[in-house]
C-alpha atoms as a PDB file:
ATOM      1  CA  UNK A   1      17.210  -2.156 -41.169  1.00  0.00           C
ATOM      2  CA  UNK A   2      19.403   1.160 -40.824  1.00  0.00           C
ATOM      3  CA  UNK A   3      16.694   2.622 -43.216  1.00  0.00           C
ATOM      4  CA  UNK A   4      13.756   1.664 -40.721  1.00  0.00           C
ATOM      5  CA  UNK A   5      15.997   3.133 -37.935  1.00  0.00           C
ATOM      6  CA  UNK A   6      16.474   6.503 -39.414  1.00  0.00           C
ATOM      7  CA  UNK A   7      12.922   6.005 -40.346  1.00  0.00           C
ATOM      8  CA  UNK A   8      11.605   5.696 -36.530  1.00  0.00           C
ATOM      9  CA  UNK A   9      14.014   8.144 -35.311  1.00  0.00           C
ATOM     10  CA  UNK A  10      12.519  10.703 -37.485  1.00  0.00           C
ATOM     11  CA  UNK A  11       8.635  10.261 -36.587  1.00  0.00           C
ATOM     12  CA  UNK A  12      10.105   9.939 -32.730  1.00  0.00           C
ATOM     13  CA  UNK A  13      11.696  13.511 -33.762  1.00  0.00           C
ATOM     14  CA  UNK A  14       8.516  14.770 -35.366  1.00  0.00           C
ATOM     15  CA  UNK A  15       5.677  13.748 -32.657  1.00  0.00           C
ATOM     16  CA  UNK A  16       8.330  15.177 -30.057  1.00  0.00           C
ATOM     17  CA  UNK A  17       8.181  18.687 -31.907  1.00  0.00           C
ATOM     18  CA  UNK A  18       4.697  18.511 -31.218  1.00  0.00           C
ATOM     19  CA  UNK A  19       4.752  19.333 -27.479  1.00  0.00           C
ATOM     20  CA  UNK A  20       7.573  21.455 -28.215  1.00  0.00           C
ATOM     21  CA  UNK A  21       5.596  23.650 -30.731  1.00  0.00           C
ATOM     22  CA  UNK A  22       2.607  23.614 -27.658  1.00  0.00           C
ATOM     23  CA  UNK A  23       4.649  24.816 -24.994  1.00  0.00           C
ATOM     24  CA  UNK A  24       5.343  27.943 -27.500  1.00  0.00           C
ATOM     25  CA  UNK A  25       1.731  28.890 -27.571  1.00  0.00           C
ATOM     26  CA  UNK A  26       0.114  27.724 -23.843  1.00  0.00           C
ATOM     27  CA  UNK A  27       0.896  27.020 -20.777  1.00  0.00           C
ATOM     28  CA  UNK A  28      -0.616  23.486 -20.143  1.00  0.00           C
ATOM     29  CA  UNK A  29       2.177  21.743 -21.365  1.00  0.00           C
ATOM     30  CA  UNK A  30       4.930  22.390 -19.335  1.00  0.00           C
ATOM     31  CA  UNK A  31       7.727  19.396 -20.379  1.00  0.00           C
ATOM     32  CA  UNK A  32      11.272  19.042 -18.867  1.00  0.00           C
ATOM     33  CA  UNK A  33      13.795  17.701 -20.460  1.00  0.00           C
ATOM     34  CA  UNK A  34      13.415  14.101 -18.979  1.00  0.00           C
ATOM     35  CA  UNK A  35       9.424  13.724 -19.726  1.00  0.00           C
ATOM     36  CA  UNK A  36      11.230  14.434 -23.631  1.00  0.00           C
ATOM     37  CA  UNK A  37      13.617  12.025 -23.151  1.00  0.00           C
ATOM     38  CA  UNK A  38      11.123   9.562 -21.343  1.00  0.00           C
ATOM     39  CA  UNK A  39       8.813  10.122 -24.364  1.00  0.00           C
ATOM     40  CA  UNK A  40      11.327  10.010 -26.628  1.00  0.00           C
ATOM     41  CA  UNK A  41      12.421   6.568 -25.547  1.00  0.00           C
ATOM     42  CA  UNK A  42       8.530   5.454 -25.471  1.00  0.00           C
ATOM     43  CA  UNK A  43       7.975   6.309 -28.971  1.00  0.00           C
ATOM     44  CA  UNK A  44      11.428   4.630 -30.050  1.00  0.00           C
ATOM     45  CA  UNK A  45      11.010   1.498 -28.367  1.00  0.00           C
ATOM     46  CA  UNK A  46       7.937   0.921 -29.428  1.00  0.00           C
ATOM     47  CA  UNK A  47       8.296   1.567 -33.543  1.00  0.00           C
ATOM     48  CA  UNK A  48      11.802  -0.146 -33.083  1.00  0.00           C
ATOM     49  CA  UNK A  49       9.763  -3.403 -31.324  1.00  0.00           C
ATOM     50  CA  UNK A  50       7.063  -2.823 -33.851  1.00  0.00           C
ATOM     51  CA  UNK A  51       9.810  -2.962 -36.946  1.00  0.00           C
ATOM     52  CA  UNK A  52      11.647  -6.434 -35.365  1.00  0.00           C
ATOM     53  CA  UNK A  53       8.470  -8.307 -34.565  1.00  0.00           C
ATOM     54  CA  UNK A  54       6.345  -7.576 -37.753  1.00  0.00           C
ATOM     55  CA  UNK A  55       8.919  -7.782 -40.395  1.00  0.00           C
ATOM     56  CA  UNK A  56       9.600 -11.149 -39.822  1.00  0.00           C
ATOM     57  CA  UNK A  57       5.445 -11.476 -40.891  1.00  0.00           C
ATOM     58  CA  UNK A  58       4.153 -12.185 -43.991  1.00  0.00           C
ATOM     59  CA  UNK A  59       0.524 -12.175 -42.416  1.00  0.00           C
ATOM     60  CA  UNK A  60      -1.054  -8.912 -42.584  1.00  0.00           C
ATOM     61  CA  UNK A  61      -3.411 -10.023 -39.419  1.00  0.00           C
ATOM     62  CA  UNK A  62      -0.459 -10.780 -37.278  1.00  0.00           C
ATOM     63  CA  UNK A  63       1.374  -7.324 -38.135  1.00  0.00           C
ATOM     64  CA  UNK A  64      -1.845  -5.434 -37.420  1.00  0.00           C
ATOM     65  CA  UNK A  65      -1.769  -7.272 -34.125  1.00  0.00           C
ATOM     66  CA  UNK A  66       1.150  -6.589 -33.119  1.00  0.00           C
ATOM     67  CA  UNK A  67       0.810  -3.146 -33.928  1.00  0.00           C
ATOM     68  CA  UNK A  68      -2.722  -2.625 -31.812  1.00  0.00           C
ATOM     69  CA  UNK A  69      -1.176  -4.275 -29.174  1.00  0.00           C
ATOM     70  CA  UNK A  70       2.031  -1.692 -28.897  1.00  0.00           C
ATOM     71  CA  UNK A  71      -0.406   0.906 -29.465  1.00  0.00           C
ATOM     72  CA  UNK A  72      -2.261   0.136 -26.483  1.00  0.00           C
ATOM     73  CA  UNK A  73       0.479  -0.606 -24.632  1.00  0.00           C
ATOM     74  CA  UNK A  74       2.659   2.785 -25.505  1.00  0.00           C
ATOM     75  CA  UNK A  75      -0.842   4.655 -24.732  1.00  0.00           C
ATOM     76  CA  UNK A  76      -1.348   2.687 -21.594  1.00  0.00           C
ATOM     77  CA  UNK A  77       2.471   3.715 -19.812  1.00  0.00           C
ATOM     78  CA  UNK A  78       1.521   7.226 -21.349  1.00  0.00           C
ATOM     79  CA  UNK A  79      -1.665   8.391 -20.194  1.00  0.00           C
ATOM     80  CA  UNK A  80      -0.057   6.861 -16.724  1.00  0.00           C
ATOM     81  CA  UNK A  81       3.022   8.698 -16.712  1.00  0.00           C
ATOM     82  CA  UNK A  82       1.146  11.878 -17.932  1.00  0.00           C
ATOM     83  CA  UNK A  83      -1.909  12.371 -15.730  1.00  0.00           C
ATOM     84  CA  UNK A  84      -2.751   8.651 -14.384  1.00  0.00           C
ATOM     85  CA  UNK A  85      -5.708   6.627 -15.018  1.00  0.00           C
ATOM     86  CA  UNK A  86      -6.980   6.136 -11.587  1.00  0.00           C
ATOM     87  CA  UNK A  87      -7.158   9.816  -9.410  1.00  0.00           C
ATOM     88  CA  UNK A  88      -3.796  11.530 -10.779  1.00  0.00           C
ATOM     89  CA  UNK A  89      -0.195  10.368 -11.263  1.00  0.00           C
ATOM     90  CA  UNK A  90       0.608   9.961  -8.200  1.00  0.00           C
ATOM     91  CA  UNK A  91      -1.642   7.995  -7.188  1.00  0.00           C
ATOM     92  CA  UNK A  92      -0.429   4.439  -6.216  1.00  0.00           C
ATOM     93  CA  UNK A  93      -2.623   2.239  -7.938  1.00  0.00           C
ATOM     94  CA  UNK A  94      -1.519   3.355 -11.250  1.00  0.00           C
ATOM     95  CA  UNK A  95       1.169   0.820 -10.858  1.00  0.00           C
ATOM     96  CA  UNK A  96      -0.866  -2.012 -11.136  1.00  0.00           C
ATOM     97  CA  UNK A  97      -1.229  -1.061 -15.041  1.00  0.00           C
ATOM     98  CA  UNK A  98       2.535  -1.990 -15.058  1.00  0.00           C
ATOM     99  CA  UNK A  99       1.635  -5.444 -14.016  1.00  0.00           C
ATOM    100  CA  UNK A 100      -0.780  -5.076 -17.083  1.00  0.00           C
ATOM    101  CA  UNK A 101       2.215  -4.488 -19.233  1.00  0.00           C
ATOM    102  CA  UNK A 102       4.579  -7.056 -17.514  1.00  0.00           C
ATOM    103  CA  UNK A 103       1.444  -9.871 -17.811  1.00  0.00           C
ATOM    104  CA  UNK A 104       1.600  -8.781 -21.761  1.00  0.00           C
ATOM    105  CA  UNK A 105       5.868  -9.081 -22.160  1.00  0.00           C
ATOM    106  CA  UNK A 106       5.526 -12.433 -20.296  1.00  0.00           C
ATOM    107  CA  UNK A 107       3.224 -13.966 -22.056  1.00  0.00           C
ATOM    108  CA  UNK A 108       4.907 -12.818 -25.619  1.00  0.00           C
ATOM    109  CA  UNK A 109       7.929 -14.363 -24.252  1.00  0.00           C
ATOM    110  CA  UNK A 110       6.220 -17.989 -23.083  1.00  0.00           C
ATOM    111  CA  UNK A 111       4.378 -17.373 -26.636  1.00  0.00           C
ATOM    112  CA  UNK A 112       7.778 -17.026 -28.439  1.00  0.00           C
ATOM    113  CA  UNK A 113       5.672 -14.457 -30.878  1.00  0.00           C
ATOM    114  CA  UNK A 114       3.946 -17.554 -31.849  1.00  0.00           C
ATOM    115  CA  UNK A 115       0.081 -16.327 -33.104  1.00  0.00           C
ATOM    116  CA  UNK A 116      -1.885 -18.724 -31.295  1.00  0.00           C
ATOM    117  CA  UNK A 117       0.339 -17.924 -28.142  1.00  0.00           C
ATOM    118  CA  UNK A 118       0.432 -14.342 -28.398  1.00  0.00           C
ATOM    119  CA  UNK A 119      -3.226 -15.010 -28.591  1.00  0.00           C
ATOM    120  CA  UNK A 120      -3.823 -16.412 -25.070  1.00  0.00           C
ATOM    121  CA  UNK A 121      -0.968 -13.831 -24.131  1.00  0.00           C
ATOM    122  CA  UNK A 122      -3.532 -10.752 -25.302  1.00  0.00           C
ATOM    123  CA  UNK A 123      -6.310 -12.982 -23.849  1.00  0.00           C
ATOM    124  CA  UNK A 124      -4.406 -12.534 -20.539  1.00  0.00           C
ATOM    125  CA  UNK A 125      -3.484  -8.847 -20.444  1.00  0.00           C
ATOM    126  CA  UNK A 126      -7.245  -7.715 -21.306  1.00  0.00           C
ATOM    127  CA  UNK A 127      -8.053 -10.043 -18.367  1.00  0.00           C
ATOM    128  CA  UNK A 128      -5.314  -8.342 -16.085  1.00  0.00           C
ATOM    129  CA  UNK A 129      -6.586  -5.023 -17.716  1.00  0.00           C
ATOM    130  CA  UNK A 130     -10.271  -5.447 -16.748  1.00  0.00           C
ATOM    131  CA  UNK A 131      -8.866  -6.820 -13.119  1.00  0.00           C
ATOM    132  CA  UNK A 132      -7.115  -3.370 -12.560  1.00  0.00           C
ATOM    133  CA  UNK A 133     -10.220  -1.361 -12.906  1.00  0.00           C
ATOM    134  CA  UNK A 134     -12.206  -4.123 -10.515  1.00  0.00           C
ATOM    135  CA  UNK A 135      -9.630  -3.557  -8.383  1.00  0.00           C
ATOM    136  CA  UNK A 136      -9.914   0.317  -8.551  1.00  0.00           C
ATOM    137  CA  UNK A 137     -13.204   0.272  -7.801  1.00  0.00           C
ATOM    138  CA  UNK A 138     -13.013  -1.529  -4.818  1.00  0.00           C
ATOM    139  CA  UNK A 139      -9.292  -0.372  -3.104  1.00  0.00           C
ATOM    140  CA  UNK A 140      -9.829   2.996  -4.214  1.00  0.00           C
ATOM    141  CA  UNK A 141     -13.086   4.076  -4.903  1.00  0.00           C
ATOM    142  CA  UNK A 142     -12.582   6.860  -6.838  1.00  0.00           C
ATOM    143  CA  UNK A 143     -15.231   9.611  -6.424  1.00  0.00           C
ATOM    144  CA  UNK A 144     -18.292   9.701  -9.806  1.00  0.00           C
ATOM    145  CA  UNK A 145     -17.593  12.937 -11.020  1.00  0.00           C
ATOM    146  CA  UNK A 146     -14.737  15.190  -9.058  1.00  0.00           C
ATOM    147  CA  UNK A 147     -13.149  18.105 -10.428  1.00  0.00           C
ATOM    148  CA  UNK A 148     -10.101  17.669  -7.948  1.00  0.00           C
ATOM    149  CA  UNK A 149      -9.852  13.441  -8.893  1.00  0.00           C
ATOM    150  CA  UNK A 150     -10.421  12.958 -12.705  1.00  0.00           C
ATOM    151  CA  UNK A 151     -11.140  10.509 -14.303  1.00  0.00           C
ATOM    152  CA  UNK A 152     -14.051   9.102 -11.671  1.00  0.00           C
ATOM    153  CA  UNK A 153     -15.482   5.987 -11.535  1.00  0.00           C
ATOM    154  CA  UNK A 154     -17.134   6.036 -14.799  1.00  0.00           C
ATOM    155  CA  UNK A 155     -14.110   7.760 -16.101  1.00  0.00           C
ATOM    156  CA  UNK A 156     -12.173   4.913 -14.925  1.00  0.00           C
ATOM    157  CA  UNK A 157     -14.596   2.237 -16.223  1.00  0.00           C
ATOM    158  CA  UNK A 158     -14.620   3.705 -19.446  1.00  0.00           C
ATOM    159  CA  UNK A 159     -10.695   4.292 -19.880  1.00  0.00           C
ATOM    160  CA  UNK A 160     -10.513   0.810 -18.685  1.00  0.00           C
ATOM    161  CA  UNK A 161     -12.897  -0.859 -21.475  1.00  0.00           C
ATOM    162  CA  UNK A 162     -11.306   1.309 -23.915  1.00  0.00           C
ATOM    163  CA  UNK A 163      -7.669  -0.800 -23.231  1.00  0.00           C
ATOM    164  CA  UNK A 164      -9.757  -4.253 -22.680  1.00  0.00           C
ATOM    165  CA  UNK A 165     -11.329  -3.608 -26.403  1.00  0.00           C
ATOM    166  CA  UNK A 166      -7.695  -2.815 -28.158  1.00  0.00           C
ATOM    167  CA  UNK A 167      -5.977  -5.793 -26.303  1.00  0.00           C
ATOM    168  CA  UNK A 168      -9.272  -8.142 -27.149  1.00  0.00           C
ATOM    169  CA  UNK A 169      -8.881  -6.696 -30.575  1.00  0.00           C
ATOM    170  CA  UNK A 170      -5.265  -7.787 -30.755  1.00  0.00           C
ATOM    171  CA  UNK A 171      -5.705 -10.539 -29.966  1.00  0.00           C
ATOM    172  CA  UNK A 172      -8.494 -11.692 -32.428  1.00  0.00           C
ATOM    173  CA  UNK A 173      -6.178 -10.395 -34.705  1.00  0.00           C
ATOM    174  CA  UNK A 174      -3.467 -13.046 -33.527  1.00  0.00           C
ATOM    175  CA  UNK A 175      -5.873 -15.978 -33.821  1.00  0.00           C
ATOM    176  CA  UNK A 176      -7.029 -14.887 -37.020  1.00  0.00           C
ATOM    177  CA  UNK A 177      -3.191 -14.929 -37.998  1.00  0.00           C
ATOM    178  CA  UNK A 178      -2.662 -18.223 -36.319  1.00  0.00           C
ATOM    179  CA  UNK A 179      -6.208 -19.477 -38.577  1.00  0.00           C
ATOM    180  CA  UNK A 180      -4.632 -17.833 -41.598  1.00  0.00           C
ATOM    181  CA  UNK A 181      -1.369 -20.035 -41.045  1.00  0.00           C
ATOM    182  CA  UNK A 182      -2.863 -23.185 -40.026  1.00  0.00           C
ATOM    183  CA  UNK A 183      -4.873 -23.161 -43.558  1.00  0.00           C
ATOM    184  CA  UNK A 184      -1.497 -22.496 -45.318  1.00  0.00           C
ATOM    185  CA  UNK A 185       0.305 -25.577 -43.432  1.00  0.00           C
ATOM    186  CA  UNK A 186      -2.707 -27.754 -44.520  1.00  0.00           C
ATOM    187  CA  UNK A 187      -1.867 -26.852 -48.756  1.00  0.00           C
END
């Protein structure tokens, strides 16, 4: 485990560099010291989460799950943090993608990490994911195509499907894992 540690610590130290390395050469990235450390932990948690859930698998479909599903969700909190997904950062109705998140975490828990559970959990957040964007649409309406308000409606729609796919994906992945185990119990 201390060797998976150092392991994650290191990439977390390398993708860091990255923005690090940018800020030398342009001035569109412009980081402070706590979007670092707010990365930072991001990348951490999630290869540390990634590490204690999968290792207990032997089932190559369930650690691929789990590891789409992180994905999606580290991508998800950062594209939110960094620039939002609906108007800009600021913009209020970004939070609801934390209820996205929370609706995932819950259901993991409920599931136990169980495939067939983790399953329905996916299930769930891609529902709660496709909900945000309905919701978008109708509370905020953001404009087609504005310069000042990116990502738009079809920006929104499309950043929105993107998420539903990976967390649908996931969760394929979990039932094939649960199938996979099922057919092993029956030997």
């Amino acid at each position: 485990m201390k060797k998976s540690i150092v392991r994650i610590a290191l990439v977390t130290a390398f993708i860091l560099l990255l923005p690090l390395l940018a800020m030398q050469f342009t001035a569109e990235v412009d980081w402070n010291w706590f979007d670092f450390a707010v990365a930072g932990a991001l990348l951490f948690g999630t290869g540390l989460t990634y590490e204690l859930i999968a290792r207990k698998a032997g089932n190559t479909a369930y650690r691929a799950a789990v590891g789409v599903a992180l994905a999606a969700a580290l991508l998800l909190v950062w594209i939110n943090l960094a620039v939002g997904i609906i108007g800009n950062e600021e913009n209020p109705a970004n939070l609801m993608y934390f209820g996205v998140i929370a609706i995932g975490i819950i259901g993991a828990i409920i599931a136990r990490l169980r495939p067939q559970g983790m399953a329905h959990a996916l299930f769930a957040t891609a529902f709660a994911q496709a909900l945000v964007a309905v919701l978008a649409l109708i509370i905020g309406k953001p404009q087609v195509h504005s310069l000042q308000e990116p990502p738009g409606v079809l920006g929104v729609l499309a950043l929105n499907a993107f998420f539903v796919a990976l967390f649908v994906a996931s969760a394929l992945l979990f039932r094939r894992a649960a199938q996979g185990r099922s057919e092993r119990g029956a030997d």
